[in-house]
C-alpha atoms as a PDB file:
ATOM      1  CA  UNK A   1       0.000   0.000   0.000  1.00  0.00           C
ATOM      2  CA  UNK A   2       1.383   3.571  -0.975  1.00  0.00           C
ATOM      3  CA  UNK A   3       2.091   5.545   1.644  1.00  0.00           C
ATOM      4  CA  UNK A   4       2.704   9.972   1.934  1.00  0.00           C
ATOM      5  CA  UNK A   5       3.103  12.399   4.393  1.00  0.00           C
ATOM      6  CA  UNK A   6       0.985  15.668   3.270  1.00  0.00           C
ATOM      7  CA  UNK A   7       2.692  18.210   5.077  1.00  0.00           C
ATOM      8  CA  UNK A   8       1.324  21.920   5.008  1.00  0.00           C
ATOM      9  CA  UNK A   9       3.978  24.723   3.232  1.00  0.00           C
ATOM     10  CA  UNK A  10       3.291  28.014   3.137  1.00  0.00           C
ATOM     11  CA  UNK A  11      -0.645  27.339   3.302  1.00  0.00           C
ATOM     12  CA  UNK A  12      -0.117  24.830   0.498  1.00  0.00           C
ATOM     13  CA  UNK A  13       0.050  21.148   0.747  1.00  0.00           C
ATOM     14  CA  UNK A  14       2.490  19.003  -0.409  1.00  0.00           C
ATOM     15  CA  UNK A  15       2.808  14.687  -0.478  1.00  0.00           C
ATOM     16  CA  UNK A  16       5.416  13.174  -0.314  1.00  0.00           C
ATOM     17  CA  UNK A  17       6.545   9.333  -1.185  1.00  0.00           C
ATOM     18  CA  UNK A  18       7.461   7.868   1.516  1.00  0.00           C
ATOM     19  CA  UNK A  19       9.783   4.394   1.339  1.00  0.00           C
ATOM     20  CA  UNK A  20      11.591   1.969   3.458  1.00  0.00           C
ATOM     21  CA  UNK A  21      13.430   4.230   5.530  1.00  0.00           C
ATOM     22  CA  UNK A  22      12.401   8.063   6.160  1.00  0.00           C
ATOM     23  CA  UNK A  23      14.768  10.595   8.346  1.00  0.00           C
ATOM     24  CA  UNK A  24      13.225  13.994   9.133  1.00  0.00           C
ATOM     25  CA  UNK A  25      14.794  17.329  10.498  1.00  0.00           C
ATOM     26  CA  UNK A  26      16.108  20.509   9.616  1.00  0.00           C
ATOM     27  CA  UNK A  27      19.347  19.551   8.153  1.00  0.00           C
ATOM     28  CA  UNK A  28      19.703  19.475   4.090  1.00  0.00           C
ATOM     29  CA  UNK A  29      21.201  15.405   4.853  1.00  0.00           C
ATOM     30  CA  UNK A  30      17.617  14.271   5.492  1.00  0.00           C
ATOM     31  CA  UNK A  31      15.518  12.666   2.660  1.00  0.00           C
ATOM     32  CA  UNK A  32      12.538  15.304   4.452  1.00  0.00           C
ATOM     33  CA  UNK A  33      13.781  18.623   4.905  1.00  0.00           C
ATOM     34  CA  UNK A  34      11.970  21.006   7.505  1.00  0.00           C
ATOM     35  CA  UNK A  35      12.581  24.551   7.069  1.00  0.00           C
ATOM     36  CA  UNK A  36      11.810  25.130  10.848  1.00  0.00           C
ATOM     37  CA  UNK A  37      13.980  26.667  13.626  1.00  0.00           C
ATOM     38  CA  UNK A  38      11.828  24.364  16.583  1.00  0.00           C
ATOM     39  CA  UNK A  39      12.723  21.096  14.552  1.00  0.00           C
ATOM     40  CA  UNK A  40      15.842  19.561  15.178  1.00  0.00           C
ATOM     41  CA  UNK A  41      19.191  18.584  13.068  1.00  0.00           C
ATOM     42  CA  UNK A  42      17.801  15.187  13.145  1.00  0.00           C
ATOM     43  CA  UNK A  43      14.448  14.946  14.626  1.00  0.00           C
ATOM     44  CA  UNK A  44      13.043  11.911  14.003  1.00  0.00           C
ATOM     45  CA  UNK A  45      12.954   8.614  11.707  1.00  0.00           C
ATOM     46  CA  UNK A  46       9.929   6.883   9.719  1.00  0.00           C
ATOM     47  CA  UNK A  47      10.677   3.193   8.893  1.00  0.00           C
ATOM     48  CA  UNK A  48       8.679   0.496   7.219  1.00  0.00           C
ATOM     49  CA  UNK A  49       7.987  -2.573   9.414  1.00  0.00           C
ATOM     50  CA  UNK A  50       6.723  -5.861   8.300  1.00  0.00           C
ATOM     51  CA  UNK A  51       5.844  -4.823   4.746  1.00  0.00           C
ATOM     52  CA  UNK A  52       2.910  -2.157   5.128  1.00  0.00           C
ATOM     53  CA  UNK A  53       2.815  -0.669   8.910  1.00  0.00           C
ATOM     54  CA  UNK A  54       4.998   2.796   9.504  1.00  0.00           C
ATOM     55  CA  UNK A  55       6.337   3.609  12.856  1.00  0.00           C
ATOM     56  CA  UNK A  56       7.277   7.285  13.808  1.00  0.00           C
ATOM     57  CA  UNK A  57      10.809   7.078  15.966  1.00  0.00           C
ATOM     58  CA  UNK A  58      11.483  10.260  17.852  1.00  0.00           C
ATOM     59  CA  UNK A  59      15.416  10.822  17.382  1.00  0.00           C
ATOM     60  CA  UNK A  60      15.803  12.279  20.756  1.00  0.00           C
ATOM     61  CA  UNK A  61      14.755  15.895  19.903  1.00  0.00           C
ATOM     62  CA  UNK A  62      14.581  19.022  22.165  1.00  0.00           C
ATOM     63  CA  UNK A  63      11.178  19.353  21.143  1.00  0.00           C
ATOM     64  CA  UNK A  64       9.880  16.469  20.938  1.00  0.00           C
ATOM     65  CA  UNK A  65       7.717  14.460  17.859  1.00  0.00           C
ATOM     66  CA  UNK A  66       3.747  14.282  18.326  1.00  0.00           C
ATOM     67  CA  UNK A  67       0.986  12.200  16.676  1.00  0.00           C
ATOM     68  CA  UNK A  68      -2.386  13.376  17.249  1.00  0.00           C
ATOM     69  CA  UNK A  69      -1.133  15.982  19.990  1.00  0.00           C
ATOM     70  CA  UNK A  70       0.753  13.175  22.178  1.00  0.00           C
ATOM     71  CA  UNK A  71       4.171  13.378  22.735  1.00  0.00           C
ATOM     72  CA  UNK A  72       5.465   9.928  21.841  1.00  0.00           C
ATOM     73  CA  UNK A  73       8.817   7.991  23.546  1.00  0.00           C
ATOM     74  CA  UNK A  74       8.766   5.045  21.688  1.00  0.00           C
ATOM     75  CA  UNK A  75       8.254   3.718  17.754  1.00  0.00           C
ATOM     76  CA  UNK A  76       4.538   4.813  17.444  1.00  0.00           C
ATOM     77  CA  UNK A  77       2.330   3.086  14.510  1.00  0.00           C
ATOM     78  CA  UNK A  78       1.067   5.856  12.634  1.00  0.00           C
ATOM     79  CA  UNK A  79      -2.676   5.560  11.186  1.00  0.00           C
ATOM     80  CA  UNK A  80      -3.947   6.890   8.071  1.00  0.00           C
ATOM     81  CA  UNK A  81      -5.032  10.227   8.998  1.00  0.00           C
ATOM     82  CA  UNK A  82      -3.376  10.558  11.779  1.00  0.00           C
ATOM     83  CA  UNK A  83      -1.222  14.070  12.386  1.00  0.00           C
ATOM     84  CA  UNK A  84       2.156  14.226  13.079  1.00  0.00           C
ATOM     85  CA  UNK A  85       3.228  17.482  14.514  1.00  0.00           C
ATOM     86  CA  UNK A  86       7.523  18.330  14.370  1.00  0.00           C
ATOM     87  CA  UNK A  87       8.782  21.801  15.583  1.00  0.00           C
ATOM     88  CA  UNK A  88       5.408  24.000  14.109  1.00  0.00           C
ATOM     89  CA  UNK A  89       5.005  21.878  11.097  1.00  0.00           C
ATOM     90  CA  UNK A  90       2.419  19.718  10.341  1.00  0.00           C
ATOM     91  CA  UNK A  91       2.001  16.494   8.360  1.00  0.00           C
ATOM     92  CA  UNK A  92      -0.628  14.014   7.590  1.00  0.00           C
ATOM     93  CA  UNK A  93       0.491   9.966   7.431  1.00  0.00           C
ATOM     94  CA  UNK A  94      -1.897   8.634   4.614  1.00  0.00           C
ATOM     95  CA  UNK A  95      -2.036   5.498   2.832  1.00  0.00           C
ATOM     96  CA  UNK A  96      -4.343   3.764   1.014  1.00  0.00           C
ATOM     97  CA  UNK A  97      -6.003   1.025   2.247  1.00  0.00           C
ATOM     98  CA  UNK A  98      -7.248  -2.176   0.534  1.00  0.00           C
ATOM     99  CA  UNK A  99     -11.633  -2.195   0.444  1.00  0.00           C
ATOM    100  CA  UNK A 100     -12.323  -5.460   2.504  1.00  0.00           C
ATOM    101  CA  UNK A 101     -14.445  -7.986   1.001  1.00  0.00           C
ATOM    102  CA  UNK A 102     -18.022  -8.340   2.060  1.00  0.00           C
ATOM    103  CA  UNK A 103     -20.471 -11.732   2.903  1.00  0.00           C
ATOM    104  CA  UNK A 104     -23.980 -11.057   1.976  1.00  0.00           C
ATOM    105  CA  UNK A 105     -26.617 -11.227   5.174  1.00  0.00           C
ATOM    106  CA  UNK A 106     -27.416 -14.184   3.554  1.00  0.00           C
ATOM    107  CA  UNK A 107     -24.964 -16.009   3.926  1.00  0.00           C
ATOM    108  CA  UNK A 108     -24.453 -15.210   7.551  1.00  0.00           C
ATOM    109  CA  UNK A 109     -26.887 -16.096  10.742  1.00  0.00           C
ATOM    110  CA  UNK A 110     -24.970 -12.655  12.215  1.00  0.00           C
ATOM    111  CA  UNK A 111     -28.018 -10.718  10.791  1.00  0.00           C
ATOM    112  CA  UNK A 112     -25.657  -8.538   9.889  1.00  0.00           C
ATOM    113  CA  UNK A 113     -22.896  -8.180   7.075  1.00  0.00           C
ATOM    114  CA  UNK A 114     -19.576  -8.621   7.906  1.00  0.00           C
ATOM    115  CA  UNK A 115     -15.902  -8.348   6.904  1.00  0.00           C
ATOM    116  CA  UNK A 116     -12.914 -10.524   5.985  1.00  0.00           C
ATOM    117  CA  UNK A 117      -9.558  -9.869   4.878  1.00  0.00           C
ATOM    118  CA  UNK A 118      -8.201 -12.948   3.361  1.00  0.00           C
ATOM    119  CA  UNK A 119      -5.006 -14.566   4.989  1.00  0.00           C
ATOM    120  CA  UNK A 120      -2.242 -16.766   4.745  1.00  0.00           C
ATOM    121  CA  UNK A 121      -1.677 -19.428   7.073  1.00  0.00           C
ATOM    122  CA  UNK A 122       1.675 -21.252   7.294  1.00  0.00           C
ATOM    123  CA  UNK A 123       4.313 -22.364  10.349  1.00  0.00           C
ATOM    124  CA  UNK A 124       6.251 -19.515  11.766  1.00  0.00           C
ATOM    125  CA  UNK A 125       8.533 -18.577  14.673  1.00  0.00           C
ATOM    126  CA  UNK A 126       7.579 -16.134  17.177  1.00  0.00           C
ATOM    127  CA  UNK A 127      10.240 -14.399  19.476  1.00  0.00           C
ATOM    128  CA  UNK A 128       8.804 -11.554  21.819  1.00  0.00           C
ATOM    129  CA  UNK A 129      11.433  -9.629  23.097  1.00  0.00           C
ATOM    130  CA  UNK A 130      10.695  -7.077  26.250  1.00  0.00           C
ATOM    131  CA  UNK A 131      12.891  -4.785  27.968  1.00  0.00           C
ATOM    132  CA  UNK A 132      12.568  -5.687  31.903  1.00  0.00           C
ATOM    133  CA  UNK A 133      11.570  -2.793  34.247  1.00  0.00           C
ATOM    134  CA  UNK A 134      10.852  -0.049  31.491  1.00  0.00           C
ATOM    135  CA  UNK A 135       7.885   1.249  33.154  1.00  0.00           C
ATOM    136  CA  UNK A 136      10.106   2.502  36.218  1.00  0.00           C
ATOM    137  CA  UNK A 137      12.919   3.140  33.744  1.00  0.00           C
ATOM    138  CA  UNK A 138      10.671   5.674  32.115  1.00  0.00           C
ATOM    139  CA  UNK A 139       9.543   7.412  35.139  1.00  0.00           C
ATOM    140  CA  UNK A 140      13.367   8.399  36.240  1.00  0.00           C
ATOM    141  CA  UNK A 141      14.536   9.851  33.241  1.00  0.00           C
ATOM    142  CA  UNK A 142      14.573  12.516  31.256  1.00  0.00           C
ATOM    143  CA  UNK A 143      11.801  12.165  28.187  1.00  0.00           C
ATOM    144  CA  UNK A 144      14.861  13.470  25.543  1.00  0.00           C
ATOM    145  CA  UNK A 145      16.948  11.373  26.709  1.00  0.00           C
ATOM    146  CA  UNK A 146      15.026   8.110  26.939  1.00  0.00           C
ATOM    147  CA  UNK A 147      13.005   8.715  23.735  1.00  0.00           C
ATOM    148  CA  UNK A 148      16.814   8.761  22.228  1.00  0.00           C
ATOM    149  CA  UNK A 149      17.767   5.782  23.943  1.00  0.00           C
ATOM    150  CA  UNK A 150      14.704   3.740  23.087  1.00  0.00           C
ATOM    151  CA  UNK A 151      14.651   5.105  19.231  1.00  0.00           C
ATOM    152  CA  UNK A 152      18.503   3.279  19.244  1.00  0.00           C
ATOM    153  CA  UNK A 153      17.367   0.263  20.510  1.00  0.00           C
ATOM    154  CA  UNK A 154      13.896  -0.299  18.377  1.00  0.00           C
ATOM    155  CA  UNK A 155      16.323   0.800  15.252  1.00  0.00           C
ATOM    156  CA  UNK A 156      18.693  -1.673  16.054  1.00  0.00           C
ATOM    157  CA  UNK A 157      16.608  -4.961  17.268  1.00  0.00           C
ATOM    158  CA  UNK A 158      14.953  -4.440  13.719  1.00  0.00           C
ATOM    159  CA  UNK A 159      18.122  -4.861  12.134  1.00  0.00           C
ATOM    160  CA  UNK A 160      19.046  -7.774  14.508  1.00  0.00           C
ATOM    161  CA  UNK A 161      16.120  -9.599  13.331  1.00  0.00           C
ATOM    162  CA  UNK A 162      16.108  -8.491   9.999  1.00  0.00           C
ATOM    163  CA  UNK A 163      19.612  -9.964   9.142  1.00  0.00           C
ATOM    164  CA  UNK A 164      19.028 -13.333  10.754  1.00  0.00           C
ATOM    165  CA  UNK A 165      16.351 -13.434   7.881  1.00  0.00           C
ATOM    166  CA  UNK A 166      13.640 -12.821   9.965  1.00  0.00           C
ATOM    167  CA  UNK A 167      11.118  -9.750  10.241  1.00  0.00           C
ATOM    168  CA  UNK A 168       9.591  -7.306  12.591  1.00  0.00           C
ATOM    169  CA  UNK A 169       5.789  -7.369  12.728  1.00  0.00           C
ATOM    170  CA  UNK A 170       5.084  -5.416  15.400  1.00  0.00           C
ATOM    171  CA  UNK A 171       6.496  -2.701  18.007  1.00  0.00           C
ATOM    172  CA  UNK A 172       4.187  -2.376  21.070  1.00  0.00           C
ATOM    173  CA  UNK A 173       5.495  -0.459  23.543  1.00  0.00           C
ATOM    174  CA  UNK A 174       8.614  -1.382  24.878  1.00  0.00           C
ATOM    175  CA  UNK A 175       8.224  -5.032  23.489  1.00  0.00           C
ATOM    176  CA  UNK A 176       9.273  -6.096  20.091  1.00  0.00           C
ATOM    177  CA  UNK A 177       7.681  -9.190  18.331  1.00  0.00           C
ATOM    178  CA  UNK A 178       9.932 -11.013  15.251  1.00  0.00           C
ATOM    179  CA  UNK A 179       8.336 -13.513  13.006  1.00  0.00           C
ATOM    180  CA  UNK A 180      10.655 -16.319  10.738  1.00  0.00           C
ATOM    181  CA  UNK A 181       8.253 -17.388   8.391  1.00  0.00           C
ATOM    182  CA  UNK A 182       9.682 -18.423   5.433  1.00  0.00           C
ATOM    183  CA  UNK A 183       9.788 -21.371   3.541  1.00  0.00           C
ATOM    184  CA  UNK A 184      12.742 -23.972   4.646  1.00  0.00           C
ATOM    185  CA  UNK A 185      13.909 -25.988   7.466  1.00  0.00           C
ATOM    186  CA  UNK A 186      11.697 -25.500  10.968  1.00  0.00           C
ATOM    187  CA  UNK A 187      14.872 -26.112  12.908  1.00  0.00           C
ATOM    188  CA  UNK A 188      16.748 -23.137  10.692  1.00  0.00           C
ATOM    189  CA  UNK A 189      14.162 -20.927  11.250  1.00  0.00           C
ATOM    190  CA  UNK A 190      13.937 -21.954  15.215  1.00  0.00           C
ATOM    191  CA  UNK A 191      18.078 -21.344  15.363  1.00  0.00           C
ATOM    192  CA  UNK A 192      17.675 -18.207  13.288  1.00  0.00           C
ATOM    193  CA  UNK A 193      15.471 -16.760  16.269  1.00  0.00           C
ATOM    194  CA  UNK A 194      17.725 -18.197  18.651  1.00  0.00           C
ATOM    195  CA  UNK A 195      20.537 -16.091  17.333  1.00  0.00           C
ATOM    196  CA  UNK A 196      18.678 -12.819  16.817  1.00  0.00           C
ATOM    197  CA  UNK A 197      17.517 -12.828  20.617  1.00  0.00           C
ATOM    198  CA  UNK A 198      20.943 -13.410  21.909  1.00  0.00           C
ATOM    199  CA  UNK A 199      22.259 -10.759  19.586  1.00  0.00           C
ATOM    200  CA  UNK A 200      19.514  -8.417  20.671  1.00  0.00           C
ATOM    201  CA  UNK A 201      20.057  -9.449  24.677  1.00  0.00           C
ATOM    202  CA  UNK A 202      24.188  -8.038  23.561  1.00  0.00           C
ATOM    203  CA  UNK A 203      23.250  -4.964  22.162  1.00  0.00           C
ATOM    204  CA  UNK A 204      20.568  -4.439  25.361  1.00  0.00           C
ATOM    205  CA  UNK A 205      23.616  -4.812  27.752  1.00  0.00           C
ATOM    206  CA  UNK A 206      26.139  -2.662  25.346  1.00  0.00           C
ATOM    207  CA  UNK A 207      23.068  -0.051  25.037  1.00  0.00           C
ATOM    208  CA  UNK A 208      22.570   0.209  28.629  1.00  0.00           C
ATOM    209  CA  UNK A 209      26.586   0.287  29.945  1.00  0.00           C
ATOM    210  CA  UNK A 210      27.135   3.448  27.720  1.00  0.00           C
ATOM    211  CA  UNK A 211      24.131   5.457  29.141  1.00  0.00           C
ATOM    212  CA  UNK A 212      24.971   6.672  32.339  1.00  0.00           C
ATOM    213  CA  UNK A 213      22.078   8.372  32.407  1.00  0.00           C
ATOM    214  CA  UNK A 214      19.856   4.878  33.174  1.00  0.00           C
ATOM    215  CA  UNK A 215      18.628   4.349  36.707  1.00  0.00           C
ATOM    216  CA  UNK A 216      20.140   0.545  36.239  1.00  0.00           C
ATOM    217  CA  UNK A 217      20.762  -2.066  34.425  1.00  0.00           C
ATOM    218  CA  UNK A 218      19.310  -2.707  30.868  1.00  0.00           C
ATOM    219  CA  UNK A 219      18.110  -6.085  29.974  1.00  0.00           C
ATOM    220  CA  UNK A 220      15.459  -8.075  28.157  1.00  0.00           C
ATOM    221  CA  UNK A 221      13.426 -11.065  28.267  1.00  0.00           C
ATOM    222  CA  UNK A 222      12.335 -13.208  25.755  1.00  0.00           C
ATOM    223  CA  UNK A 223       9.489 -16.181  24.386  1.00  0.00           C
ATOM    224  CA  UNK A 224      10.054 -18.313  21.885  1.00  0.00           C
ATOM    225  CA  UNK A 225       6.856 -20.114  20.194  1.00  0.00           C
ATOM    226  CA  UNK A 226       6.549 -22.414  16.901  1.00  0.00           C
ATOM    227  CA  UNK A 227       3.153 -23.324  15.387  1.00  0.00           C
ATOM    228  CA  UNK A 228       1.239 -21.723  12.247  1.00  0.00           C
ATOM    229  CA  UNK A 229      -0.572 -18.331  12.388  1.00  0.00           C
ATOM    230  CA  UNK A 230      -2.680 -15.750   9.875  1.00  0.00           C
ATOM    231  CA  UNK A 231       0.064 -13.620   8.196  1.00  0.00           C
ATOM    232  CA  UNK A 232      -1.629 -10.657   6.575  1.00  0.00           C
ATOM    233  CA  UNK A 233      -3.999  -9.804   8.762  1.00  0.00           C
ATOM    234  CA  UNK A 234      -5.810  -6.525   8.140  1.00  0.00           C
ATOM    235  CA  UNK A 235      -4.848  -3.157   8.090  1.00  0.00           C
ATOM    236  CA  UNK A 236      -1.575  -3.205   9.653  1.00  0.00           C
ATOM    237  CA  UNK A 237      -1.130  -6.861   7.667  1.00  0.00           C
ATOM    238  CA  UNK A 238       0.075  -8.460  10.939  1.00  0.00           C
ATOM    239  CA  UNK A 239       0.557 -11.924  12.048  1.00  0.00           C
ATOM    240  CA  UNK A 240      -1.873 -13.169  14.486  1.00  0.00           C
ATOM    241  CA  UNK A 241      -3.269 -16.518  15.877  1.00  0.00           C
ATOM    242  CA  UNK A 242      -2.927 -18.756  19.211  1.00  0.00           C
ATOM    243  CA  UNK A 243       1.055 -19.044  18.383  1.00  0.00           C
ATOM    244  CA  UNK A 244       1.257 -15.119  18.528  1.00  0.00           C
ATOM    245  CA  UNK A 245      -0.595 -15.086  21.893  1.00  0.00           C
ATOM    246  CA  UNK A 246       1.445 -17.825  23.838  1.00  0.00           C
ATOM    247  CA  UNK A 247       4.948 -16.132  22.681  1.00  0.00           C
ATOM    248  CA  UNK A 248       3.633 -12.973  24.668  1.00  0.00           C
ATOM    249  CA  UNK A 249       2.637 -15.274  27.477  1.00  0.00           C
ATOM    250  CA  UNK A 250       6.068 -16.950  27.364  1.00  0.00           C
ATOM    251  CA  UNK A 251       7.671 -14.208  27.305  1.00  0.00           C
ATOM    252  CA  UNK A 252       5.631 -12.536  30.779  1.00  0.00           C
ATOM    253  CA  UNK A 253       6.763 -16.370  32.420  1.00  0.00           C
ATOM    254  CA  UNK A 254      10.544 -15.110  32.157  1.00  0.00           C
ATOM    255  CA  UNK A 255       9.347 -12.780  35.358  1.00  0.00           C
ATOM    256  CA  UNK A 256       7.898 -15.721  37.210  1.00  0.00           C
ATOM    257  CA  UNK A 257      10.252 -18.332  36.511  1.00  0.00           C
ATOM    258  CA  UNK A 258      13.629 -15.941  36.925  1.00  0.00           C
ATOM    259  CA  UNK A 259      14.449 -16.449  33.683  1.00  0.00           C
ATOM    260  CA  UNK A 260      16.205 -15.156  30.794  1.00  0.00           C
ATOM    261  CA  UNK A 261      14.317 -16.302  28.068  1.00  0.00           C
ATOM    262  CA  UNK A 262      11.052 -19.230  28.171  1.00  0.00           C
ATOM    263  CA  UNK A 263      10.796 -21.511  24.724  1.00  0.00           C
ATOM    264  CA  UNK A 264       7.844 -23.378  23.971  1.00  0.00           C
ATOM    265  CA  UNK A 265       7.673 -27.105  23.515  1.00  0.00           C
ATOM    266  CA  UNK A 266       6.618 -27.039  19.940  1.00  0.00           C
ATOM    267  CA  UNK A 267      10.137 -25.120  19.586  1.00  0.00           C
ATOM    268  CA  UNK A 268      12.761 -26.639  21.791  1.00  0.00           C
ATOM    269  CA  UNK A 269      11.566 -30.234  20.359  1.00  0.00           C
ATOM    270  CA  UNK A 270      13.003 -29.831  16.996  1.00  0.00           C
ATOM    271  CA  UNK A 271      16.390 -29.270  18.835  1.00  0.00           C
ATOM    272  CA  UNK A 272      18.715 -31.883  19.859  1.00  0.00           C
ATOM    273  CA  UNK A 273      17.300 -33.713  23.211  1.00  0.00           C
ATOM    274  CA  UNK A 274      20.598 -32.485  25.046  1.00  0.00           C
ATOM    275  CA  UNK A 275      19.671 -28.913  24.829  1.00  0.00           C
ATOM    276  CA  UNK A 276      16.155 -29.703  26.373  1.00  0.00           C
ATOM    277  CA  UNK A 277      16.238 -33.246  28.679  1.00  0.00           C
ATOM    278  CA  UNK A 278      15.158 -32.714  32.332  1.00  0.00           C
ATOM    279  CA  UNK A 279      14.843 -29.259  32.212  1.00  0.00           C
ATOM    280  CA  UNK A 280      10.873 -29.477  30.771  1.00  0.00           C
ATOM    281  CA  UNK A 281       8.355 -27.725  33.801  1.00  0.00           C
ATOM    282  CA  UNK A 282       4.737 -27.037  32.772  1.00  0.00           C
ATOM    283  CA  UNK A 283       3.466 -23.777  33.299  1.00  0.00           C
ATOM    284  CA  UNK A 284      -0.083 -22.000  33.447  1.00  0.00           C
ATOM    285  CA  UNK A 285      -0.804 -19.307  31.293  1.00  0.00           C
ATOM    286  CA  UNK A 286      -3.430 -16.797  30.736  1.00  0.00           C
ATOM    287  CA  UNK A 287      -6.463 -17.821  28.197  1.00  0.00           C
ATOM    288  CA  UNK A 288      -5.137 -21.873  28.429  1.00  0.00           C
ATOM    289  CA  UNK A 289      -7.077 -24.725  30.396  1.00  0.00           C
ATOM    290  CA  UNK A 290      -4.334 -26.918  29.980  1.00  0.00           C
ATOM    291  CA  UNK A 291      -0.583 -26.199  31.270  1.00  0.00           C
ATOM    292  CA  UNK A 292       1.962 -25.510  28.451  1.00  0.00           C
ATOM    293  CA  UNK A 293       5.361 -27.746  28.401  1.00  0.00           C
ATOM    294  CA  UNK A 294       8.307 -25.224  28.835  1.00  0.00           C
ATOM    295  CA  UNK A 295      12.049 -24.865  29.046  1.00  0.00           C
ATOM    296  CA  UNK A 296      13.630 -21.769  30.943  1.00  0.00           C
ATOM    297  CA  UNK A 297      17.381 -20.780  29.404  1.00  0.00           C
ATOM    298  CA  UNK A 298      20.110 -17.797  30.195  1.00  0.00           C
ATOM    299  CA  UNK A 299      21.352 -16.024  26.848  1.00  0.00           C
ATOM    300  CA  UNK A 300      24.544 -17.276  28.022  1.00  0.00           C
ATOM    301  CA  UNK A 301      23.342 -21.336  28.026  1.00  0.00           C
ATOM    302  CA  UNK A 302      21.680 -20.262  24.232  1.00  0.00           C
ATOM    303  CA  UNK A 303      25.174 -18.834  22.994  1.00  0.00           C
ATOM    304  CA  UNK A 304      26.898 -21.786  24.376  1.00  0.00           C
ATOM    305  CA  UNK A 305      24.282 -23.926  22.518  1.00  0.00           C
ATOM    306  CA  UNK A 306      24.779 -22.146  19.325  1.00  0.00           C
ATOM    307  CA  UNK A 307      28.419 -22.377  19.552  1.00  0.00           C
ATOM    308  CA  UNK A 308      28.060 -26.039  18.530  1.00  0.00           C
ATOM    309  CA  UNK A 309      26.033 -25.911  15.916  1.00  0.00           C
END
């Protein structure tokens, strides 16, 4: 789906294209110019995430980056329609959206007509990766510097997963979610996720020893899930199904079970049975009657693992 940001000139307005990757600020280096003394240098970043959604990433200004007058600290999914205000200038994200396809009342007992958007299923990967303790990170510092911090760290973990040929689908918050869905070998894609979670849990601890400015230590948590999910799912063309929903779940288990990271047994299974013997526990989780099979790992026993293979 196209995408532009209409952004008023002068009393005029002008679209612009936008494409994979979008920096914005008053500098003549950026691919969008602003000709406005309360933007900064290098105010903020639009990038393309998991093929049709665009997230707004404020670079740390002075002034801060707003979408529908709230002052946003971390990679914020912009809408169509929604307004983006930078320094006094202000921009409209729009892109077109596909017209969803209709069942007649007829067909339905719903008495009503309703929508579908048509999706793919097939096996993926799901790692959910969550930066411990953010809430009380974000109430002792400064909103500059954290939104700076946290733009660094969303810009890198997408890269992370992105080489280890997987993709972003989602930012929420301070949690990322990475889907390997391609076609190939389910152990591949399960050692591909592996990989980009210990290489994101490095760059957390690198990230967080050269800000002095954090109240502590920065670290993350992870859940690791297998099974097959919707890709393409509406607007934002996101992944979503029961696999999606037990990777969040895992990931929330890290806190209870003092863990580093929590993989599912539809993961860890493919793996050889010395990564995973007598270290299975079943766990309860939110909107499941049974318990789920689980294994609880350190980055450092996953890096060791990896190291072999």
């Amino acid at each position: 789906m196209a995408a532009f940001l209409e952004i008023e000139i002068g009393g005029e307005k002008k679209r612009i294209p936008l494409g994979e990757l979008e920096t914005i600020g008053r500098d003549k280096s950026n691919s969008i110019q602003l000709h406005d003394s309360l933007s900064s240098r290098s105010h903020a970043i639009l990038r393309k995430v998991g093929g049709e959604q665009y997230y707004l990433l404020d670079g740390g200004s002075r002034n801060g980056s707003f979408v529908n007058d709230q002052r946003i600290s971390t990679p914020t999914l912009l809408r169509n329609g929604d307004r983006v205000l930078i320094g006094e200038t202000v921009m409209t994200f729009i892109q077109d959206t596909p017209e969803a396809t209709e069942i007649e009342e007829d067909q339905t007992d719903l008495g009503e007509t309703i929508s579908f958007v048509r999706s793919d299923i097939r096996p993926v990967t799901i790692l959910v990766a969550d930066i411990r303790g953010y809430t009380s990170i974000s109430e002792q510092m400064d909103i500059k510097i954290l939104t700076k911090l946290m733009s660094k760290w969303f810009y890198e973990v997408q890269n992370i997963v992105e080489k280890n040929f997987g993709r972003v689908d989602k930012f929420i918050g301070d949690c990322v979610m990475g889907v390997w869905d391609r076609t190939g070998q389910p152990v591949e894609m399960i050692l591909n996720c592996l990989r980009a979670a210990c290489e994101i849990d490095q760059f957390t601890r690198q990230l967080g020893a050269e800000s002095p400015e954090l109240p502590g230590q920065l670290r993350v948590g992870a859940g690791i899930n297998s099974g097959v999910a919707a890709l393409g799912v509406g607007y934002e063309n996101t992944v979503m199904g029961d696999t999606v929903n037990l990777a969040f779940r895992l990931e929330s288990a890290t806190k209870e079970l003092q863990v580093e990271m929590v993989i599912s047994q539809s993961s860890y299974q493919l793996l050889p049975e010395a990564f995973w013997k007598d270290q299975e526990k079943e766990i309860s989780v939110k909107g499941r009657k049974r318990p789920v099979q689980v294994i609880g790992k350190s980055f450092e026993e996953i890096r060791a693992f990896l190291s072999t293979r």
